[in-house]
N, C-alpha and C. Protein backbone atom coordinates (compact mmCIF):
# COMPACT_ATOMS: atom_id res chain seq x y z
N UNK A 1 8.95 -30.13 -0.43
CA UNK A 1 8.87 -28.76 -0.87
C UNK A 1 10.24 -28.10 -0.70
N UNK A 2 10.65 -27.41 -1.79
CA UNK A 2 12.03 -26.88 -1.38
C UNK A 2 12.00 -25.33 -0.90
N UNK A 3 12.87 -25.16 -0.20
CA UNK A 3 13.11 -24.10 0.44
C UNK A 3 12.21 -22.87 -0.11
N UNK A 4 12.54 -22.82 -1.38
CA UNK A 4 11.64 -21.55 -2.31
C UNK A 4 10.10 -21.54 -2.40
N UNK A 5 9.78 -22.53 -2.88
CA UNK A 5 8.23 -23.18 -2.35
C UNK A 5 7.94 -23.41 -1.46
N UNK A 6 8.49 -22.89 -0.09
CA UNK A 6 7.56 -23.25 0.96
C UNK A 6 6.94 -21.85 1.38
N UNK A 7 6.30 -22.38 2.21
CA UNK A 7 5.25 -21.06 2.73
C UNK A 7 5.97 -20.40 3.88
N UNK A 8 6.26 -18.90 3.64
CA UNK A 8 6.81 -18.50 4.70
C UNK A 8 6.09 -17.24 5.02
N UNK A 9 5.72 -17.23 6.40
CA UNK A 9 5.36 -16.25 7.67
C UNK A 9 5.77 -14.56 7.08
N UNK A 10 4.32 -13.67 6.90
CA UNK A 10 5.34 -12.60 6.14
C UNK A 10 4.70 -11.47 6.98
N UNK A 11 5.15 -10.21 7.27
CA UNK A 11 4.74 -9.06 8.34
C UNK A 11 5.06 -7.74 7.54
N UNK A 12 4.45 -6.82 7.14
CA UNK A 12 4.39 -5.49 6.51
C UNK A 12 5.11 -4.78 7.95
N UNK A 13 6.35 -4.44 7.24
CA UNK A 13 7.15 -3.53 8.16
C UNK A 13 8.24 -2.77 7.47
N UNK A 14 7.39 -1.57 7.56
CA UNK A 14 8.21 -0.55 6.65
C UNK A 14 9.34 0.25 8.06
N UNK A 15 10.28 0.54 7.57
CA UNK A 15 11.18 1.42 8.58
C UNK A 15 10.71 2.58 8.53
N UNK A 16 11.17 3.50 9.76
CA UNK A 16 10.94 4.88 9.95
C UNK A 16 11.64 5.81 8.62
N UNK A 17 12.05 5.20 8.48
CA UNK A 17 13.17 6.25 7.51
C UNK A 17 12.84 6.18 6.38
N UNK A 18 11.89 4.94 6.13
CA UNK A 18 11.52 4.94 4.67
C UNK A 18 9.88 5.95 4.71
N UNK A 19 9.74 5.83 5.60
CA UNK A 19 8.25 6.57 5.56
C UNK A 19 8.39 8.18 5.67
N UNK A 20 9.52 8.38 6.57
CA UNK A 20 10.16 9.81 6.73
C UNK A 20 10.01 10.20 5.12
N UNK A 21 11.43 9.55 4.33
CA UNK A 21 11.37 9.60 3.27
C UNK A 21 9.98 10.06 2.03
N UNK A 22 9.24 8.94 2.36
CA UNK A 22 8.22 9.07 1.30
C UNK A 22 7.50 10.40 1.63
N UNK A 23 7.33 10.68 2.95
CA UNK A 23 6.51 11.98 3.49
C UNK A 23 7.04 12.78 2.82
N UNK A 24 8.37 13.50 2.52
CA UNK A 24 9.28 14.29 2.16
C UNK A 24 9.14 14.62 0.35
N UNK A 25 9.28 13.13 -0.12
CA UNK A 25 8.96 13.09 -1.45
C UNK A 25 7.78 13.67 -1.92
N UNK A 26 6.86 13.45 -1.18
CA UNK A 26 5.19 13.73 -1.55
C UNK A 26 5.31 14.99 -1.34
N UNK A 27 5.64 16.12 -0.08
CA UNK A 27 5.75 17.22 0.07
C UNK A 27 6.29 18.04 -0.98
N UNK A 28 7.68 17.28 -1.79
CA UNK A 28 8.09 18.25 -2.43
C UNK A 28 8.07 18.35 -4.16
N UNK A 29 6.65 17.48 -4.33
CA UNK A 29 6.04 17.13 -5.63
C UNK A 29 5.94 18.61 -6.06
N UNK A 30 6.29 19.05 -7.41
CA UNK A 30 6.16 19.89 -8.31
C UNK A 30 5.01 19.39 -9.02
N UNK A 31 3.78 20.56 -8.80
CA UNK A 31 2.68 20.14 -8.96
C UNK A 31 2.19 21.09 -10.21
N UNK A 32 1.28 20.39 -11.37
CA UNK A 32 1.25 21.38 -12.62
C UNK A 32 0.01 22.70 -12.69
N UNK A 33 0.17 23.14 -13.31
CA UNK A 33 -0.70 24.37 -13.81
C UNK A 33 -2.35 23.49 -13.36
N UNK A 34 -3.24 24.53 -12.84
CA UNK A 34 -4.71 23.85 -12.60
C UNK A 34 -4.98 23.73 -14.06
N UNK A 35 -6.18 22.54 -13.86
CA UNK A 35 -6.63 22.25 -15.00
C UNK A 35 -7.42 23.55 -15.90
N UNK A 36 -8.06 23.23 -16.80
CA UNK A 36 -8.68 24.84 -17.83
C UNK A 36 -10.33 24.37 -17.60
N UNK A 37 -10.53 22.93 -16.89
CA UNK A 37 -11.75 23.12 -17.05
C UNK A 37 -12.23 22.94 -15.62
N UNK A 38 -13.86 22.91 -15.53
CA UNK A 38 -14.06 22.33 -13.89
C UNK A 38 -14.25 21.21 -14.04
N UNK A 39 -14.40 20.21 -14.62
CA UNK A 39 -14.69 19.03 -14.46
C UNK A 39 -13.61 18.01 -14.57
N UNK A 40 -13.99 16.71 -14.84
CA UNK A 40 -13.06 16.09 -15.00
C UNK A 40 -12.72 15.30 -16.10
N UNK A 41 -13.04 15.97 -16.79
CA UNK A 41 -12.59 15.45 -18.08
C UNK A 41 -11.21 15.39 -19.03
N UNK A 42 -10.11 16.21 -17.97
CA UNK A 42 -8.61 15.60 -18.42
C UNK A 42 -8.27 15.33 -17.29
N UNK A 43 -9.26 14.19 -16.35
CA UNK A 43 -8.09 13.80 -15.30
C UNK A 43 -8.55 14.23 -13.86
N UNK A 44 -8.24 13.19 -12.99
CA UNK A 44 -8.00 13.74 -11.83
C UNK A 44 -7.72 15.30 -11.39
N UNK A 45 -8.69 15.58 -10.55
CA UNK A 45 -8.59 17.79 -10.40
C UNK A 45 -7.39 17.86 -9.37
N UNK A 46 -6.28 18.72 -9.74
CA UNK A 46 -5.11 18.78 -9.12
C UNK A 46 -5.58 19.25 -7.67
N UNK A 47 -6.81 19.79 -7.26
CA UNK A 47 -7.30 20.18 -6.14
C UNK A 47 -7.32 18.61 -4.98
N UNK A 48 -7.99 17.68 -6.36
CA UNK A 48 -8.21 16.50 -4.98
C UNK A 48 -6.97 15.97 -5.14
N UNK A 49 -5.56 15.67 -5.84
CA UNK A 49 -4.52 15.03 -5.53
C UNK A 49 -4.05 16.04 -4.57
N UNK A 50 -3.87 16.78 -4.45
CA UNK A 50 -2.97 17.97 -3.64
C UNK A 50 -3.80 17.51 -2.11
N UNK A 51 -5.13 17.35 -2.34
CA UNK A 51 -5.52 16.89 -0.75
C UNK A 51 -5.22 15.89 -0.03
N UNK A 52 -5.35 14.98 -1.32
CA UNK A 52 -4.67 13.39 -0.80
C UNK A 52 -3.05 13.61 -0.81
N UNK A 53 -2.56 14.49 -1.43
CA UNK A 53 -0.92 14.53 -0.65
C UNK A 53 -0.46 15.11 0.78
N UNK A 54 -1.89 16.42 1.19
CA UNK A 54 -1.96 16.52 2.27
C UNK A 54 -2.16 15.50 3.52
N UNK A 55 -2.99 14.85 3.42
CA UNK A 55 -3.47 13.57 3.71
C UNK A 55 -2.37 12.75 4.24
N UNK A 56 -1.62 12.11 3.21
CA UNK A 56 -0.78 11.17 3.25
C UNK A 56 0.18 11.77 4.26
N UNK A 57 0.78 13.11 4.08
CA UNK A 57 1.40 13.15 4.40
C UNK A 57 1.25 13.96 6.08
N UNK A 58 0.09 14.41 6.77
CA UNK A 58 -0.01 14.82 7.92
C UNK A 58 -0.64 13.88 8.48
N UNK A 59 -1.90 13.41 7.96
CA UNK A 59 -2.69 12.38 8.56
C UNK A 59 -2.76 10.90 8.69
N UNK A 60 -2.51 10.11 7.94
CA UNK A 60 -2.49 9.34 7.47
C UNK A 60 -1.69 8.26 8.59
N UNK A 61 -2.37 6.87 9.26
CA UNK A 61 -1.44 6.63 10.18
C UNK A 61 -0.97 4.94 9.72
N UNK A 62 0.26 5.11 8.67
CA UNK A 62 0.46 3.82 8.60
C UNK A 62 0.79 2.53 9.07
N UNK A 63 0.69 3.23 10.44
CA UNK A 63 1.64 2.49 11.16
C UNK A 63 -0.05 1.67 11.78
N UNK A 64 -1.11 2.22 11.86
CA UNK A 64 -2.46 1.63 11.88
C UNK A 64 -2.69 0.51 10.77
N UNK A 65 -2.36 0.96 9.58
CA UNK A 65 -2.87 -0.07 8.22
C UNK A 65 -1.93 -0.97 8.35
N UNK A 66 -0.31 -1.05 8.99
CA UNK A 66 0.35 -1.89 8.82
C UNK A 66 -0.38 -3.35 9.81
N UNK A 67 -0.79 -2.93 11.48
CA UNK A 67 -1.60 -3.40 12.50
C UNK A 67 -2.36 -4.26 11.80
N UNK A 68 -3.21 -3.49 11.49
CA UNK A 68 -4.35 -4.15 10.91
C UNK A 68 -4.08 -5.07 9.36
N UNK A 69 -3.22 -5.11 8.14
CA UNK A 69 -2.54 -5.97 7.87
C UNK A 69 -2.00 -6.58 8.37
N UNK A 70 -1.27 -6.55 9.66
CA UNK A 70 -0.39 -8.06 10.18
C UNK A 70 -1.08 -8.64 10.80
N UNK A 71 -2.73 -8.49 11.35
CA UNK A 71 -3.43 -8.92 11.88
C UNK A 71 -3.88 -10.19 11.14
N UNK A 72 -3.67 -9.88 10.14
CA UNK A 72 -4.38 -11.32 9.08
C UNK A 72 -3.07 -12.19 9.19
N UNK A 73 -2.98 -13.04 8.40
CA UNK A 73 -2.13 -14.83 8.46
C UNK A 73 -2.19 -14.25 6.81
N UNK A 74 0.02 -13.79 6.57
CA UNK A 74 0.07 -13.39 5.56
C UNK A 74 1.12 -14.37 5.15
N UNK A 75 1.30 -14.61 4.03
CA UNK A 75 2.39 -15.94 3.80
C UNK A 75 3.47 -15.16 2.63
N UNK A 76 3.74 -16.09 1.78
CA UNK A 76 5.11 -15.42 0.92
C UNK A 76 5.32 -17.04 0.78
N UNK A 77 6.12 -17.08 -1.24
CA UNK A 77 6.01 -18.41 -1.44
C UNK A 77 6.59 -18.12 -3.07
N UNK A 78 7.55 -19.25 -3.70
CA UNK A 78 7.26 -18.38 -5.00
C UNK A 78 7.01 -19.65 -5.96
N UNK A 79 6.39 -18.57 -7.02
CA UNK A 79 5.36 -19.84 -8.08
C UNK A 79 6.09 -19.82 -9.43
N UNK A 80 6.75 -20.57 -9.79
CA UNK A 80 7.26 -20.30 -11.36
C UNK A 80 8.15 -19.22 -10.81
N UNK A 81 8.91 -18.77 -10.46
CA UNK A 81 9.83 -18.25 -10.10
C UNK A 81 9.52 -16.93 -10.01
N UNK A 82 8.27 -16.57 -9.91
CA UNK A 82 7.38 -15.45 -9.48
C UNK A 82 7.45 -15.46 -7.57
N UNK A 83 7.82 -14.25 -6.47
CA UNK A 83 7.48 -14.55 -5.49
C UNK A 83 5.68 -14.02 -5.46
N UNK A 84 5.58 -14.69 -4.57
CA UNK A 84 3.78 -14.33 -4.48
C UNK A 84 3.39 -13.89 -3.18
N UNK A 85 3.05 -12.94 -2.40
CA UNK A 85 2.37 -12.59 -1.19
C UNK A 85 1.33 -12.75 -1.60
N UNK A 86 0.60 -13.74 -0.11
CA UNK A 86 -0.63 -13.66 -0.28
C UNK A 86 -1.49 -13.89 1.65
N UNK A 87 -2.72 -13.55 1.62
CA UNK A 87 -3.30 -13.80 3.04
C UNK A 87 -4.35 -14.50 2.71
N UNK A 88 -3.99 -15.81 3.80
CA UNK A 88 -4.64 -17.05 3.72
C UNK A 88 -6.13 -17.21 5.36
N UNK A 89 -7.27 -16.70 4.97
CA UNK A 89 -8.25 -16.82 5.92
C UNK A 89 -8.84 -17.69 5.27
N UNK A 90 -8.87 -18.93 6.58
CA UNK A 90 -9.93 -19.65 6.15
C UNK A 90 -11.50 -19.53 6.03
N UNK A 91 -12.25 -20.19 5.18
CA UNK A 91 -13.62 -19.96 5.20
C UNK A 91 -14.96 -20.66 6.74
N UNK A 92 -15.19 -20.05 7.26
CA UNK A 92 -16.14 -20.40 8.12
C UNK A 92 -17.11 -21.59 7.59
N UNK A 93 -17.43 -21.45 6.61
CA UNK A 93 -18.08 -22.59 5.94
C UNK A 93 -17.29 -24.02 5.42
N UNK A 94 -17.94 -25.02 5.43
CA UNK A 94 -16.88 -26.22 5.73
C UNK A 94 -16.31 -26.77 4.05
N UNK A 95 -17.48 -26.05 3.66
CA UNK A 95 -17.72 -27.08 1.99
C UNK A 95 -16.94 -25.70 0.86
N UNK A 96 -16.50 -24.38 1.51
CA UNK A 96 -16.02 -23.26 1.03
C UNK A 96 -15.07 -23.36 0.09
């Protein structure tokens, strides 16, 4: 297997500065005119994105989802000159 094809050991680790960053970005989204109707029929209601930007950006603890992603057996490998992440759990069952 050559170097590129082999399976290599992979860990979700974003830096502080990039997350600083993205917090910042999301905060300072120029957000459009409310929609004209109540429903949702052009779209996502700028009410629930604006919550999920709240969200992301006060609550949200990535540094939990990263945990719990590196918790799994994540690899990295590339196929046709595609790289590929992927997480490899085996099946409890033998014949799986």
């Amino acid at each position: 297997m050559s170097d590129k094809t082999a399976l290599r050991p992979f860990q979700v680790e974003f830096p502080e500065a990039e997350l600083t960053e993205l917090r910042r970005r999301i905060s300072a989204t120029r957000w459009p005119s409310k929609e004209l109707v109540a429903d949702r029929t052009q779209g996502v209601q700028l009410a629930t994105l604006q919550a999920l930007a709240r969200y992301w950006t006060t609550e949200y603890n990535w540094r939990k989802c990263e945990a719990r992603l590196n918790a799994l057996p994540q690899f990295t490998t590339e196929i046709d000159g595609v790289e590929i992440h992927f997480i490899h759990v085996r099946s409890r069952h033998e014949n799986a």
